[in-house]
N, C-alpha and C. Protein backbone atom coordinates (compact mmCIF):
# COMPACT_ATOMS: atom_id res chain seq x y z
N UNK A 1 -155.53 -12.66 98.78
CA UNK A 1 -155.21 -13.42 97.61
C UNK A 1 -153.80 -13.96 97.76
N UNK A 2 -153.68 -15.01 97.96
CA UNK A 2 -152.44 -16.16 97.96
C UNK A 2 -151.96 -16.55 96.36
N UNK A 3 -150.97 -16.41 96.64
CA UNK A 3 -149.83 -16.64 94.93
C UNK A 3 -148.90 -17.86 95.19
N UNK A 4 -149.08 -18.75 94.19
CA UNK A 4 -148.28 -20.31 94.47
C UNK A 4 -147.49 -20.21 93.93
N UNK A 5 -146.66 -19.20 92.92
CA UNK A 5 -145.52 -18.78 92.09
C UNK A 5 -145.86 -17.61 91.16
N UNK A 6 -144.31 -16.89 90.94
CA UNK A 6 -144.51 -15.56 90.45
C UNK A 6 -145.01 -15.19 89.18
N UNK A 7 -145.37 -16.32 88.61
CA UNK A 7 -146.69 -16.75 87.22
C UNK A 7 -147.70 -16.31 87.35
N UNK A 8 -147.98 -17.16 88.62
CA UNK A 8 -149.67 -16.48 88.87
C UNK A 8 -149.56 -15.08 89.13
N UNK A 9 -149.24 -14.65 90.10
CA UNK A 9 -148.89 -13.48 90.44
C UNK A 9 -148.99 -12.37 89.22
N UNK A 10 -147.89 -12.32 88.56
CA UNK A 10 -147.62 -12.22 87.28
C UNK A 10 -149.09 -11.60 86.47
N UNK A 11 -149.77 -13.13 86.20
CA UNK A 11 -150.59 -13.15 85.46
C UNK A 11 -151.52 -11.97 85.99
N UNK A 12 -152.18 -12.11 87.12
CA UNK A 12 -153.25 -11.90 87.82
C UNK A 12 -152.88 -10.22 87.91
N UNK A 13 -151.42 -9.71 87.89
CA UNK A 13 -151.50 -8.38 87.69
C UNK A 13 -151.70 -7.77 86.33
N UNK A 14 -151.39 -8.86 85.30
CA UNK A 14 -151.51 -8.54 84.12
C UNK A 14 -152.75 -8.52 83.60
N UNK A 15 -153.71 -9.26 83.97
CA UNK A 15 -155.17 -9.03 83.96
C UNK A 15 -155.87 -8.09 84.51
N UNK A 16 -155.38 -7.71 85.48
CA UNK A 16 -155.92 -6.61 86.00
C UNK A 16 -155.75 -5.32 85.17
N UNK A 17 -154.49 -5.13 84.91
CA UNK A 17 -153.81 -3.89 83.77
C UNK A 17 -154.54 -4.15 82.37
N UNK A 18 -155.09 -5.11 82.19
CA UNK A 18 -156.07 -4.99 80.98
C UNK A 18 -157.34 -4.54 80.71
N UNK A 19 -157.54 -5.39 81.87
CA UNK A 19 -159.02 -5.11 82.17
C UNK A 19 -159.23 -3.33 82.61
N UNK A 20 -158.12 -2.62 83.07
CA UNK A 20 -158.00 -1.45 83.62
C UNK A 20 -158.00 -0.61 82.29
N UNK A 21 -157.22 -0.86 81.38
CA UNK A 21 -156.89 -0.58 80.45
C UNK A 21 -158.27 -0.69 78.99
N UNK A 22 -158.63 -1.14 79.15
CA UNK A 22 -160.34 -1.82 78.60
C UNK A 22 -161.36 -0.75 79.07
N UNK A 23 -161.09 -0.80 80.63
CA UNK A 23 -162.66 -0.01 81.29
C UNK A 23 -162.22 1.98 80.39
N UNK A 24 -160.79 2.22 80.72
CA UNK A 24 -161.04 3.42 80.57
C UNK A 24 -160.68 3.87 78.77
N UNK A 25 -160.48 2.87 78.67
CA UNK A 25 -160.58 2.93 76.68
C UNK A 25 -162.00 3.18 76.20
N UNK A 26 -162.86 2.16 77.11
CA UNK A 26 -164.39 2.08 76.29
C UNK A 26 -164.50 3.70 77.15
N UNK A 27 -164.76 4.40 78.25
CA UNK A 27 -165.11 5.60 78.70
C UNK A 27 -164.66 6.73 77.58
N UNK A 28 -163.27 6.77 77.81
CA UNK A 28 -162.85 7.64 76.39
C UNK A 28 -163.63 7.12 75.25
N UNK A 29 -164.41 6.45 74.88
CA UNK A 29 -165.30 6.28 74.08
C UNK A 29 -166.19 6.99 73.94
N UNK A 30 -167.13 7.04 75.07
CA UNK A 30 -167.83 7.36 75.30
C UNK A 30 -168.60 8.42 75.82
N UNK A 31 -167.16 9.06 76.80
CA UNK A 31 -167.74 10.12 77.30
C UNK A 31 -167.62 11.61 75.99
N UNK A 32 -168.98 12.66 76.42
CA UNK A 32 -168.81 13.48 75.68
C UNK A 32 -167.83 14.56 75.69
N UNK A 33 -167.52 14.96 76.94
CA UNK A 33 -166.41 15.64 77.52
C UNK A 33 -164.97 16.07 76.30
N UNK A 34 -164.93 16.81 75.92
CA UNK A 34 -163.36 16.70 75.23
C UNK A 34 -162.44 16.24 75.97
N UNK A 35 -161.95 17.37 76.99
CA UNK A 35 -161.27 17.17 78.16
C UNK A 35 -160.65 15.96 78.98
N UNK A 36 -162.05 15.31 79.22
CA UNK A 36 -162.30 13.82 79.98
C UNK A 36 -161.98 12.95 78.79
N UNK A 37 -163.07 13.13 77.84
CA UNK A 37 -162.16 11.52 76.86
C UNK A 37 -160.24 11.73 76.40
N UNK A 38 -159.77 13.01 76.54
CA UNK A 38 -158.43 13.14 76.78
C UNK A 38 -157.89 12.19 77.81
N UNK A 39 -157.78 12.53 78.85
CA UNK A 39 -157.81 12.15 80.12
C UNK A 39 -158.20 10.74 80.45
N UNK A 40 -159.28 10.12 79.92
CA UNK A 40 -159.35 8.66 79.68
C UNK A 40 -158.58 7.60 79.09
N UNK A 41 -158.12 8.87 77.77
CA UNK A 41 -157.39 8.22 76.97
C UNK A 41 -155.39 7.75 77.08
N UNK A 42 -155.27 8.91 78.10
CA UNK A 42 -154.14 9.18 78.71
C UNK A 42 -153.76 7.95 79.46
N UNK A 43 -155.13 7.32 80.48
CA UNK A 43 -155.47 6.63 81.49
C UNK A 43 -155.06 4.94 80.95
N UNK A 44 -155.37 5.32 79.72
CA UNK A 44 -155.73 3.83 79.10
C UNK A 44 -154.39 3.96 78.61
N UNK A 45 -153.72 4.32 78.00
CA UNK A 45 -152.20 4.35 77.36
C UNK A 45 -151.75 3.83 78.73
N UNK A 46 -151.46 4.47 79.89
CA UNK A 46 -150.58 4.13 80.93
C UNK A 46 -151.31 3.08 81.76
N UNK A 47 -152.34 2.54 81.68
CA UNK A 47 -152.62 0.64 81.77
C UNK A 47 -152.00 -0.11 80.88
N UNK A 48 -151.09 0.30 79.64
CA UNK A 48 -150.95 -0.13 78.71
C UNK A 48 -149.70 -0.37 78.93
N UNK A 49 -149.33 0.53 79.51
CA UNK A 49 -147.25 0.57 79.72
C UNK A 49 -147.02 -0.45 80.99
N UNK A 50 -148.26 -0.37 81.56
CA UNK A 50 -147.74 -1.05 83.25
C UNK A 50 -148.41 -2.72 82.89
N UNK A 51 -149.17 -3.00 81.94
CA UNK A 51 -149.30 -4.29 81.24
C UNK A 51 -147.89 -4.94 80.91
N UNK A 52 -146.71 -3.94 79.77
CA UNK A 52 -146.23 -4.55 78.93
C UNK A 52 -144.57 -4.42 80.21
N UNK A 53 -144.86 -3.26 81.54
CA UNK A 53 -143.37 -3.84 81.85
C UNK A 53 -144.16 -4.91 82.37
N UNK A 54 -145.13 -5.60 83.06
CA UNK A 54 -144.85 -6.81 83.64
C UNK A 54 -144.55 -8.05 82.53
N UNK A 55 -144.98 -8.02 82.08
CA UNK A 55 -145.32 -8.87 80.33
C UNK A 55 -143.00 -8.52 80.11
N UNK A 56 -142.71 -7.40 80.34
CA UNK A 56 -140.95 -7.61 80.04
C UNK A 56 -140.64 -8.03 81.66
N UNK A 57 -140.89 -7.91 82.38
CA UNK A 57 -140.49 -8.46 83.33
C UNK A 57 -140.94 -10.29 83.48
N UNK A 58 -141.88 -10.76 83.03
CA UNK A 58 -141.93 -11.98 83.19
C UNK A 58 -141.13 -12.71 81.68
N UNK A 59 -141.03 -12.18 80.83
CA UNK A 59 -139.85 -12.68 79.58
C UNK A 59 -138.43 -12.56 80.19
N UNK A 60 -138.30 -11.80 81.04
CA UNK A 60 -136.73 -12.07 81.35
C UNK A 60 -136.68 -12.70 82.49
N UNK A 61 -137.81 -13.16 83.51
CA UNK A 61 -137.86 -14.51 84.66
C UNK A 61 -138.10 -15.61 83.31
N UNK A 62 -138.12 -15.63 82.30
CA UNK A 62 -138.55 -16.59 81.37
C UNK A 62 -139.96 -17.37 81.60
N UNK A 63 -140.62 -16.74 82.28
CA UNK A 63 -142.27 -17.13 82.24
C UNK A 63 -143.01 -16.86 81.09
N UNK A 64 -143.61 -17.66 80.83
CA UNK A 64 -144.77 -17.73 79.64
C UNK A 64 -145.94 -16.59 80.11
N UNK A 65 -145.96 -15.95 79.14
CA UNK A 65 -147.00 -14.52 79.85
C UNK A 65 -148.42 -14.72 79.05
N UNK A 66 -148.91 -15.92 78.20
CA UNK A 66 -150.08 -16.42 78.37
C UNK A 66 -151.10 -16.17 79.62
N UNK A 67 -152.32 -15.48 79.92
CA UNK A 67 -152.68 -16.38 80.75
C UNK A 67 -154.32 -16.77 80.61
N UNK A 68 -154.48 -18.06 81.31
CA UNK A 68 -155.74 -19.13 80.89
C UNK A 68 -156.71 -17.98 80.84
N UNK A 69 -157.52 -18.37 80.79
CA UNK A 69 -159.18 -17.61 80.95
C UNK A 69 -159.64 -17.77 82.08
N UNK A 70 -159.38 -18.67 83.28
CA UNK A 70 -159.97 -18.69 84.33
C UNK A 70 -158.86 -17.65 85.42
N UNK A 71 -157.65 -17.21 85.37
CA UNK A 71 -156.99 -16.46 85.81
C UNK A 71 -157.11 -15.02 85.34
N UNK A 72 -157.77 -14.99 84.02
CA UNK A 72 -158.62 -13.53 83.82
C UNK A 72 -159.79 -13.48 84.21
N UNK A 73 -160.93 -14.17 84.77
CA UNK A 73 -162.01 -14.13 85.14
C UNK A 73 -161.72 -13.82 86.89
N UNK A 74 -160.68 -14.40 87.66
CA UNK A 74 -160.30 -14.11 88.97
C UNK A 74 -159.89 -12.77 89.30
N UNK A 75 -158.91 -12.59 88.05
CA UNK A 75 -158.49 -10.94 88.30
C UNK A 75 -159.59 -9.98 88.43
N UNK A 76 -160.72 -10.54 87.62
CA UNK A 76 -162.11 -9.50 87.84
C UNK A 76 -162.65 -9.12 86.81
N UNK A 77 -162.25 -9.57 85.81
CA UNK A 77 -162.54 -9.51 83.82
C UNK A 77 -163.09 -7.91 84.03
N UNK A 78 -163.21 -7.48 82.71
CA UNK A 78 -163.71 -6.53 82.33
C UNK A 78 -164.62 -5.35 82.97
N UNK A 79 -164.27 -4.04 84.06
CA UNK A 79 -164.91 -3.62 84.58
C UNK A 79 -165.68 -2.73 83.77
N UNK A 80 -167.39 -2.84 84.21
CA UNK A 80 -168.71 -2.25 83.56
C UNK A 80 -168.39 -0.86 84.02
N UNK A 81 -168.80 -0.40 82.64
CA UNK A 81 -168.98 1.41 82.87
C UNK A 81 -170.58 1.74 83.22
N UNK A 82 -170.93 2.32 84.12
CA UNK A 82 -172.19 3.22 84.53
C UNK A 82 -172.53 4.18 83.36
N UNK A 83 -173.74 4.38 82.96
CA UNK A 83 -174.44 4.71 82.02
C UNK A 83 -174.44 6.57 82.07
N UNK A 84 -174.08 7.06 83.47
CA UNK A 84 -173.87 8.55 84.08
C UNK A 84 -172.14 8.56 83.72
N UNK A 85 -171.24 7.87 83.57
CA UNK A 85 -169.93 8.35 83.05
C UNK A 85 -170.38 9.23 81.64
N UNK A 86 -170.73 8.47 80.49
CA UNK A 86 -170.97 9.49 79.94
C UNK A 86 -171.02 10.84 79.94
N UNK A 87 -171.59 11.27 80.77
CA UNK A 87 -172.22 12.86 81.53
C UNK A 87 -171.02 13.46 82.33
N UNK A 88 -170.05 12.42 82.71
CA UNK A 88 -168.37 12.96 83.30
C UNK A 88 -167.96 14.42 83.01
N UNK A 89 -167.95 15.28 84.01
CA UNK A 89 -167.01 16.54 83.16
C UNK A 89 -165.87 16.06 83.83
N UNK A 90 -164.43 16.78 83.35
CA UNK A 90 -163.76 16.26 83.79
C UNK A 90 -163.19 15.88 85.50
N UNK A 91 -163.72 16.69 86.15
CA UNK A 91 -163.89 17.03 87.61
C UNK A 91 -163.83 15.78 88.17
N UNK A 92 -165.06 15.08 87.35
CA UNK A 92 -165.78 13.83 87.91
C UNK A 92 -164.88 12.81 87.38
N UNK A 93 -164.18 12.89 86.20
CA UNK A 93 -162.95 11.79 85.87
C UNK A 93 -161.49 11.81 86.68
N UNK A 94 -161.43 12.76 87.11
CA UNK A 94 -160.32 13.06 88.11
C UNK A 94 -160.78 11.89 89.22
N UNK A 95 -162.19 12.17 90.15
CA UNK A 95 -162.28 11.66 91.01
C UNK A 95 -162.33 9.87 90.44
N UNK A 96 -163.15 9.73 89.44
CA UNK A 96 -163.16 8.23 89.25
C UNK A 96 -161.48 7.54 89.34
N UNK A 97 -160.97 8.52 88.59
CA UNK A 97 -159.42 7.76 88.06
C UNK A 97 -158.68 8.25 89.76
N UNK A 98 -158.94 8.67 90.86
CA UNK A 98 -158.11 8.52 92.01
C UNK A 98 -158.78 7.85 93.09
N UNK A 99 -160.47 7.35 93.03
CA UNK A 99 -160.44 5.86 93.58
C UNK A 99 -160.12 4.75 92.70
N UNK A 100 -159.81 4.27 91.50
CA UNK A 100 -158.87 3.60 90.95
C UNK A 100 -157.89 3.15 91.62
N UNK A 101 -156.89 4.37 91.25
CA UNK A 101 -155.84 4.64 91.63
C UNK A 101 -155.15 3.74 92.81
N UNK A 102 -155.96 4.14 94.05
CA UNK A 102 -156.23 4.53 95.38
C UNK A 102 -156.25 2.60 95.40
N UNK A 103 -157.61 2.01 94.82
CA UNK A 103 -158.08 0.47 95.01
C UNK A 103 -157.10 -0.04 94.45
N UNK A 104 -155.94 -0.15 93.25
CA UNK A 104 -154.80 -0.51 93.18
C UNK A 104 -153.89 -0.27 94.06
N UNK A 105 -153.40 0.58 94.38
CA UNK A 105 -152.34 0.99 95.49
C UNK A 105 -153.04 -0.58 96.78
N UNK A 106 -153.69 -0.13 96.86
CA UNK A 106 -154.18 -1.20 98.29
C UNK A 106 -154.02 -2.69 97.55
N UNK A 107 -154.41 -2.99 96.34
CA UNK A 107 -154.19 -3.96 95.85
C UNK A 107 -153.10 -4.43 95.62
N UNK A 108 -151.98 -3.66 95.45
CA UNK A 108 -150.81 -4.24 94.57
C UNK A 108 -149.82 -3.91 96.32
N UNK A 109 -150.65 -3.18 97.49
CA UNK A 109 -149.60 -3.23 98.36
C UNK A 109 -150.13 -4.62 99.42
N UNK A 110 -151.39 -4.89 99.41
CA UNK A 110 -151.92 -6.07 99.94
C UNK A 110 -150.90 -7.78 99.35
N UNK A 111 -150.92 -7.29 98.00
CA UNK A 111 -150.02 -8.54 96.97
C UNK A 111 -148.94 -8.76 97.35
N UNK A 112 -148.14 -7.81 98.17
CA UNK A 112 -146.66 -7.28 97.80
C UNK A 112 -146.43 -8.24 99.92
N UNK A 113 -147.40 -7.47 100.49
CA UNK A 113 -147.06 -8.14 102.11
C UNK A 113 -147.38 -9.67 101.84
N UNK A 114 -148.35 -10.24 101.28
CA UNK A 114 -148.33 -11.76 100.71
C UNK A 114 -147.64 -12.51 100.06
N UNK A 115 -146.50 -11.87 99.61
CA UNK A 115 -145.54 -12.32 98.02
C UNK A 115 -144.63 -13.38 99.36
N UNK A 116 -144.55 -14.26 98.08
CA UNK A 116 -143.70 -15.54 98.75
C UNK A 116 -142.36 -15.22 98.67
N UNK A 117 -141.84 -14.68 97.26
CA UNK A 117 -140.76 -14.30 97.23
C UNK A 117 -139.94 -12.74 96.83
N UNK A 118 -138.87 -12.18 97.23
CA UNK A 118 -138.16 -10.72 97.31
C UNK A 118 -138.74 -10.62 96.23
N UNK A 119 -138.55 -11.19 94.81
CA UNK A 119 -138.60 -11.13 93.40
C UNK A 119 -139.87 -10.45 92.93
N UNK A 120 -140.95 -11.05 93.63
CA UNK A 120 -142.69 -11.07 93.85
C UNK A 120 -142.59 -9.51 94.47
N UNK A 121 -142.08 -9.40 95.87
CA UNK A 121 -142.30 -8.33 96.86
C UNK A 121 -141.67 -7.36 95.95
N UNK A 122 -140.62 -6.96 95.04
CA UNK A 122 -140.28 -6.05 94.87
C UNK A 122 -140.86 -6.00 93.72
N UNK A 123 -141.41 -6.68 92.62
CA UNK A 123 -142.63 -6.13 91.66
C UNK A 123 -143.31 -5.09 92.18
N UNK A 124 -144.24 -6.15 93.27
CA UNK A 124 -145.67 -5.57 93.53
C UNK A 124 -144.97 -3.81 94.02
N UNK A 125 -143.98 -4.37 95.10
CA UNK A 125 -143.64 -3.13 95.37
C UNK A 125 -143.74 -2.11 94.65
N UNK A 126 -143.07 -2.02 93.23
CA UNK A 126 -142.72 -1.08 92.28
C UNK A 126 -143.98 -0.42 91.83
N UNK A 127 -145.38 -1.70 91.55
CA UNK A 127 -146.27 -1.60 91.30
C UNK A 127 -147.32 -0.71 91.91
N UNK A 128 -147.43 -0.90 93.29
CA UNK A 128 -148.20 -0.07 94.64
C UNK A 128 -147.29 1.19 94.51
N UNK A 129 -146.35 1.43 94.44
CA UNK A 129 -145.43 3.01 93.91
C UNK A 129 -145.82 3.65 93.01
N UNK A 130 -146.15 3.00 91.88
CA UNK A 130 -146.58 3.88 90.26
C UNK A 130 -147.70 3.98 91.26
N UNK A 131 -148.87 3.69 91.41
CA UNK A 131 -150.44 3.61 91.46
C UNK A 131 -150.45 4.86 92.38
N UNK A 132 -149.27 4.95 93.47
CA UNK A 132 -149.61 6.06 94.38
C UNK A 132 -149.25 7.32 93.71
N UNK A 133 -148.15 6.87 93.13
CA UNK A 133 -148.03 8.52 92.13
C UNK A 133 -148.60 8.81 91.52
N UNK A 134 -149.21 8.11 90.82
CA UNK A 134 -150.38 8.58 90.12
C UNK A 134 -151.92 8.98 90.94
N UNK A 135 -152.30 8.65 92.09
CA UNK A 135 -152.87 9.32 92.54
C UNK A 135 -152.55 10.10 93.15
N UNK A 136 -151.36 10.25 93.74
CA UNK A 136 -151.04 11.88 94.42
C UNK A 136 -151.32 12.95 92.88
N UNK A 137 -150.81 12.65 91.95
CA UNK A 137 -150.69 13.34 90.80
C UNK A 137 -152.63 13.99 90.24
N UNK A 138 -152.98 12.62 90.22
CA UNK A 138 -154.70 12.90 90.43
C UNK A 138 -155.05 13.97 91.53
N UNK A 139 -154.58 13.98 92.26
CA UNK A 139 -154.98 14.34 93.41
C UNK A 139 -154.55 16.22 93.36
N UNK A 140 -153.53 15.82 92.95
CA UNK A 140 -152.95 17.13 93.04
C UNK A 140 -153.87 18.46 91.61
N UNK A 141 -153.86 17.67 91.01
CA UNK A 141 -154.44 18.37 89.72
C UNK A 141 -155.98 18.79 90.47
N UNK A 142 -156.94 17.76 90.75
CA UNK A 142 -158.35 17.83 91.44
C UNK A 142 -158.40 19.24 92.19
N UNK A 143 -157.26 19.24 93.06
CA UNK A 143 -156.86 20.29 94.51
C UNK A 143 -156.78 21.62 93.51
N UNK A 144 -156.05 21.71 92.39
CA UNK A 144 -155.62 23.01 92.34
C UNK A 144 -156.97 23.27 91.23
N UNK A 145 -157.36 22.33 90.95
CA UNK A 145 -159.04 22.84 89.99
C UNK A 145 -160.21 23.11 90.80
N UNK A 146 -159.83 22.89 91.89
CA UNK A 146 -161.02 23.15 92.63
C UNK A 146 -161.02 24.94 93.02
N UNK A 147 -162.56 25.48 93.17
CA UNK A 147 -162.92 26.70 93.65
C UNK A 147 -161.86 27.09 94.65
N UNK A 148 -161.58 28.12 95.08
CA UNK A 148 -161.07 28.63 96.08
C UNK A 148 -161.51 29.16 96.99
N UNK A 149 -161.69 28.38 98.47
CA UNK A 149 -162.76 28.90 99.43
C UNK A 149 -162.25 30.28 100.04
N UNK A 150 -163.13 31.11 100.07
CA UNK A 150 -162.40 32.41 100.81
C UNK A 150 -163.03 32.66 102.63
């Protein structure tokens, strides 16, 4: 994915953080889990924070943080929940939310070697950083819930 200025760019991460932010709002909906719709809900707050720094980061480049409808349809609009989330214990939300995780990190570090400019590269940068901490963090929680092989 090629970026013609740090607008698009911009935008196209900001759609994504919605749409991210959307998928695991409707799950915490849905799932029966206490635990997991916690944990969903957690998920969806912090799509929410990494929406609004880019959204303060493009007000102080003075970019218009509008964006069209065909630059939310590219980002990938609204990802569908599977009808078996429901049935999630939390085990299974751990794993969903650290291939997430995991497909951002690659995404926002794929963005970041393409960025035209430092300004661009050190977003995405910042961006592919949160995503990995948060899956080491996923990751780490999964590890210590798991059985203990003897």
């Amino acid at each position: 994915m090629k970026f013609k200025t740090l607008a698009e760019a911009m935008r196209f991460a900001i759609a994504k953080e919605e749409s991210s932010y959307l998928f695991y709002r409707d799950l915490a909906g849905a799932v029966a889990d206490p635990h997991t719709k916690i944990m969903f809900e957690v998920l969806a707050d912090t799509e929410v924070k990494h929406k609004e720094i880019l959204e303060l980061e493009m007000m102080k480049q003075g970019i218009s943080i509008a964006i069209p409808p065909q630059e939310k349809e590219d980002a990938g609009g609204i990802l569908e929940m599977d009808e078996s989330a429901i049935q999630m214990n939390y085990l299974d939300a751990l794993q969903l939310a650290m291939q997430k995780e995991k497909a951002a990190f690659h995404l926002y570090a794929d963005m970041m070697s393409k960025a035209g400019t430092p300004e661009m590269k050190a977003i995405f940068f910042e961006l592919a950083e949160e995503e990995m901490r948060h899956l080491l963090q996923f990751e780490n929680e999964y590890n210590q819930l798991q059985p203990k092989k003897k």
